[in-house]
Protein backbone atom coordinates (compact mmCIF):
# COMPACT_ATOMS: atom_id res chain seq x y z
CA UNK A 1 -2.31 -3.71 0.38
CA UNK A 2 -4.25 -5.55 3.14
CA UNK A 3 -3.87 -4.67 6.70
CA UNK A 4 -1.64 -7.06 8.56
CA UNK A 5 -0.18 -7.37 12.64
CA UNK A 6 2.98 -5.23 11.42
CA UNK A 7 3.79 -2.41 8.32
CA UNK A 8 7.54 -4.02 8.01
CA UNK A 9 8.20 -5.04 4.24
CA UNK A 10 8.42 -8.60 5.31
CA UNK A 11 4.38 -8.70 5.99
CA UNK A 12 3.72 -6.74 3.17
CA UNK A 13 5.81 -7.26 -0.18
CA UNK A 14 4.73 -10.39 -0.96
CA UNK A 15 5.41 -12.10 -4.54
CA UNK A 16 3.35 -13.05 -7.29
CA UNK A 17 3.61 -16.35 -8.75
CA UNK A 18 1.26 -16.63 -11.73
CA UNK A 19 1.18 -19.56 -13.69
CA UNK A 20 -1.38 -18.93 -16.15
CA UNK A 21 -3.08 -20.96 -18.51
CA UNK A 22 -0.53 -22.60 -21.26
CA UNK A 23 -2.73 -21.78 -23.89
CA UNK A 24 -2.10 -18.35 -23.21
CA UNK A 25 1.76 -18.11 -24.76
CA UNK A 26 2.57 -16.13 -21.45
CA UNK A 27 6.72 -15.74 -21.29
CA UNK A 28 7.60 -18.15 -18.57
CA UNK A 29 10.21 -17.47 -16.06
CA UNK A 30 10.43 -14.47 -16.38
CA UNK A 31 10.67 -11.98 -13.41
CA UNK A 32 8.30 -8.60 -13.56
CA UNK A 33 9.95 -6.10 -10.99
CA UNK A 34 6.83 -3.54 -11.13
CA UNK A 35 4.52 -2.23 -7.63
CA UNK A 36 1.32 -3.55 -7.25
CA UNK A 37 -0.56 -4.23 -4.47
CA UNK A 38 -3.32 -6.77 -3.39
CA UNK A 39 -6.30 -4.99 -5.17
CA UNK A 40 -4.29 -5.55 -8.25
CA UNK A 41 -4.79 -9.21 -8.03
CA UNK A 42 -8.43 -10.12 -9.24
CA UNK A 43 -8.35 -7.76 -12.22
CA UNK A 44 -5.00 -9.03 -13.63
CA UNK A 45 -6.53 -12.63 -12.85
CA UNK A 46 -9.78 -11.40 -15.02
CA UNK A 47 -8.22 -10.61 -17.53
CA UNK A 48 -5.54 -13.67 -18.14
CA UNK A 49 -8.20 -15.17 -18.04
CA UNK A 50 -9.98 -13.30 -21.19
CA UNK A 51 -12.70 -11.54 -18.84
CA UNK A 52 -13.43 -7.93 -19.52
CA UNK A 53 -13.05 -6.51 -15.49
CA UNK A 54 -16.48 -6.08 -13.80
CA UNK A 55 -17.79 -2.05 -13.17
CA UNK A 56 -16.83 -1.54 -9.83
CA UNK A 57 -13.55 -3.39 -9.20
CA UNK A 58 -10.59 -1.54 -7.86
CA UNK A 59 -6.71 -2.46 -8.68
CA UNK A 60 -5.19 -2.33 -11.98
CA UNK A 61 -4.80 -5.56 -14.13
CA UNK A 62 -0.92 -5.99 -15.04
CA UNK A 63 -1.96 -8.30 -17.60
CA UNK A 64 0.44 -6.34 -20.23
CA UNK A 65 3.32 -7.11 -17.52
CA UNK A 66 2.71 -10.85 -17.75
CA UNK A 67 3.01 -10.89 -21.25
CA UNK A 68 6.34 -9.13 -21.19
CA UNK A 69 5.34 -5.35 -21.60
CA UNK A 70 7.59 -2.83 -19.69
CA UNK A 71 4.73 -0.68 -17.86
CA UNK A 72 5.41 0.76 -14.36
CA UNK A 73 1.34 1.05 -13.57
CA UNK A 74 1.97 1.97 -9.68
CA UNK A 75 4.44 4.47 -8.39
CA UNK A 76 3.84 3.67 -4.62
CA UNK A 77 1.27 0.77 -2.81
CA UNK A 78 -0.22 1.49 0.11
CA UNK A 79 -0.47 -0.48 3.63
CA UNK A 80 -2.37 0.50 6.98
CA UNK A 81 -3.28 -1.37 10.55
CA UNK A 82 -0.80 -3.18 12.31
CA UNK A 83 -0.40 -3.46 15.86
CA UNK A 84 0.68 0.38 15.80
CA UNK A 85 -1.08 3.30 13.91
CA UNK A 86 0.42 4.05 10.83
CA UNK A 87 0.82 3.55 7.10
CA UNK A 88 3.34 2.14 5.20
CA UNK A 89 4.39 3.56 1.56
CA UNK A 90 6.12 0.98 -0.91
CA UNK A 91 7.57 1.90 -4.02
CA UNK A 92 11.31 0.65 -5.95
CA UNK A 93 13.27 2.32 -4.31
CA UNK A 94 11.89 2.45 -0.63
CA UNK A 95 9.31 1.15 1.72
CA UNK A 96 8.49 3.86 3.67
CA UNK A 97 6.82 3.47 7.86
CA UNK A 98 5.02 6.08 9.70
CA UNK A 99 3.71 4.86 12.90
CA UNK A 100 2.88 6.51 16.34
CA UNK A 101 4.59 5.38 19.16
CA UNK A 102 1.52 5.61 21.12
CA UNK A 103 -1.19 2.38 20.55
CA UNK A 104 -3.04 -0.26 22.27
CA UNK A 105 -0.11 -2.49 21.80
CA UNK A 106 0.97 -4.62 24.23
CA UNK A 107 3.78 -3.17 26.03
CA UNK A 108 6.63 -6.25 25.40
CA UNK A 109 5.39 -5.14 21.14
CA UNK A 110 6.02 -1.52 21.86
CA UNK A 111 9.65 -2.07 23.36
CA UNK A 112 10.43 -4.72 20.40
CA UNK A 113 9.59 -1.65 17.83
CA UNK A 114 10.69 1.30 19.76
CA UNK A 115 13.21 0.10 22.71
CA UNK A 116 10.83 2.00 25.51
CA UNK A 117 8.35 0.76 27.82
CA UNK A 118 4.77 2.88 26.79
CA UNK A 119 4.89 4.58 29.79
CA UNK A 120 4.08 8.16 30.77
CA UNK A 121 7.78 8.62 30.42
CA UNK A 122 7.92 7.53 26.36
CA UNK A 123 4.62 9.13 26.01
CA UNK A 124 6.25 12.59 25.98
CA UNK A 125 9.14 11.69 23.45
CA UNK A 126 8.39 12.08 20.20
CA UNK A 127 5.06 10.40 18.87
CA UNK A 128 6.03 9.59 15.62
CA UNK A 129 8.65 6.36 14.08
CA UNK A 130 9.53 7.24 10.65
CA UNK A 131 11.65 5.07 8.84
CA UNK A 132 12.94 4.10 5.37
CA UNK A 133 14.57 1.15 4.01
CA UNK A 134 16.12 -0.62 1.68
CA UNK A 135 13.62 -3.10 -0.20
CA UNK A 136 14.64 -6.41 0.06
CA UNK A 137 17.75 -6.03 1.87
CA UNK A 138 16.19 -3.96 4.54
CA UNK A 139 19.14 -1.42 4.62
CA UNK A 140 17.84 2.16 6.17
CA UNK A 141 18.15 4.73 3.75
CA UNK A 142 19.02 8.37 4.50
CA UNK A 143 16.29 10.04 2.19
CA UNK A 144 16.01 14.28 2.15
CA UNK A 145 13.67 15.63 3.92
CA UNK A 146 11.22 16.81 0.96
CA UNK A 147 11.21 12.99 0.18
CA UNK A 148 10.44 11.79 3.35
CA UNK A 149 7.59 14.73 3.58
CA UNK A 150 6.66 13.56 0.02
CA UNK A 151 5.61 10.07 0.64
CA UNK A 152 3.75 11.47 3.83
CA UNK A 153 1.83 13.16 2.48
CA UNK A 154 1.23 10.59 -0.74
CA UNK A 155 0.70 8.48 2.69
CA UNK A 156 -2.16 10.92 4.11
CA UNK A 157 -3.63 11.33 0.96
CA UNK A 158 -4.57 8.28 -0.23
CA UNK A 159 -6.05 7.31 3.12
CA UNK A 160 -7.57 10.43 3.31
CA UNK A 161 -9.30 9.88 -0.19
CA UNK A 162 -10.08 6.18 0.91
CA UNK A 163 -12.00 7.67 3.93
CA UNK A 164 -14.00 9.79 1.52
CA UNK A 165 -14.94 7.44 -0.27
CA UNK A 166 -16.17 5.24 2.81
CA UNK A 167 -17.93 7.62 3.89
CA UNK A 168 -19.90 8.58 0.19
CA UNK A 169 -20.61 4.75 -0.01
CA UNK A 170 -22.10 4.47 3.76
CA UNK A 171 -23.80 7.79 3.04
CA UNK A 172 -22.23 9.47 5.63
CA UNK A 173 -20.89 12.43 3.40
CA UNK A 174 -22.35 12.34 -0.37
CA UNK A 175 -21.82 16.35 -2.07
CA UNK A 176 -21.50 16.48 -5.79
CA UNK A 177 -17.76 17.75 -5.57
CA UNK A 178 -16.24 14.90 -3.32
CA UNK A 179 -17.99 12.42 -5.90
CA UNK A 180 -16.95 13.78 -8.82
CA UNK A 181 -13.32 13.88 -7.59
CA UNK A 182 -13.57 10.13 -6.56
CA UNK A 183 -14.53 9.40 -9.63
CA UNK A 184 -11.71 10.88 -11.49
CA UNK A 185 -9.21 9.11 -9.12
CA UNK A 186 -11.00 5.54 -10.07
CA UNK A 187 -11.95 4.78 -6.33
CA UNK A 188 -15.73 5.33 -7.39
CA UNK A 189 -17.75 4.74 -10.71
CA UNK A 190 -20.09 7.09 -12.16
């Protein structure tokens, strides 16, 4: 997902309206309830359009969902930035905020999120908003404990491997191991 002022779902799951081409025979109105995310866009575009996806291009092409195909290609999509730090997780059945309390935000922002002033007071509670809701209806949702430390850590880890992979394409860090491993997960080509 792109970065945006907030991580609520509002900002961040967005539609898709395709109207492609009638030529193609795509089923029309029809509604595809699958995850994507913004990188997803230009290769399913590509390929509606009878393109073979350039070498390099990140997102998956849900051009089999457009034509009716039942294929859940994401599990969760992925959103950072905001006015707070944080990442947001989105999947079916949740969309999923971690953000610190503590930011550059302006203070009238920080009592709108968090109902405190970010004063040296609030600074010692708890650093941390987690929250999970409802998607769509914005309802919070009482998930365990292993699933809220499971779509953390999904959370860390794909930002953690998008860092990596910054950093191997500014030359910053560029071993053999951390390539190879980027490779597999399709955020580098060979």
């Amino acid at each position: 997902m792109l970065s945006g002022k907030t991580l609520a779902e509002g900002g961040l799951r967005v539609p898709w309206l395709v109207r492609p081409d009638p030529g193609l025979d795509v089923p029309v109105g029809i509604r595809i309830d699958q995850v994507t995310s913004a990188i997803d866009l230009a290769p399913t575009l590509i390929e509606l359009s009878g393109l073979r996806v350039p070498e390099g291009m990140h997102g998956i092409s849900h051009r089999d969902a457009v034509f009716g195909e039942d294929a859940d290609l994401r599990e969760h999509a992925f959103a950072a930035g905001g006015s707070f730090s944080g990442f947001a997780v989105m999947g079916k059945e949740s969309h999923f905020t971690r953000q610190s309390r503590d930011s550059l935000a302006q203070p009238s922002l920080h009592r709108s999120y968090f109902g405190l002033d970010p004063t040296a007071e609030s600074a010692a509670l708890e650093p941390i908003s987690v929250e999970a809701v409802e998607p769509l209806t914005g309802s919070p949702l009482q998930l365990s404990p292993e699933r809220l430390e499971e779509l953390t850590l999904a959370g860390q880890d794909w930002f953690r491997w998008i860092q990596k992979t910054r950093d191997v394409v500014q030359g910053i860090d560029d071993d053999v191991e951390t390539r190879t491993e980027l490779v597999r997960r399709g955020l580098l080509k060979d």
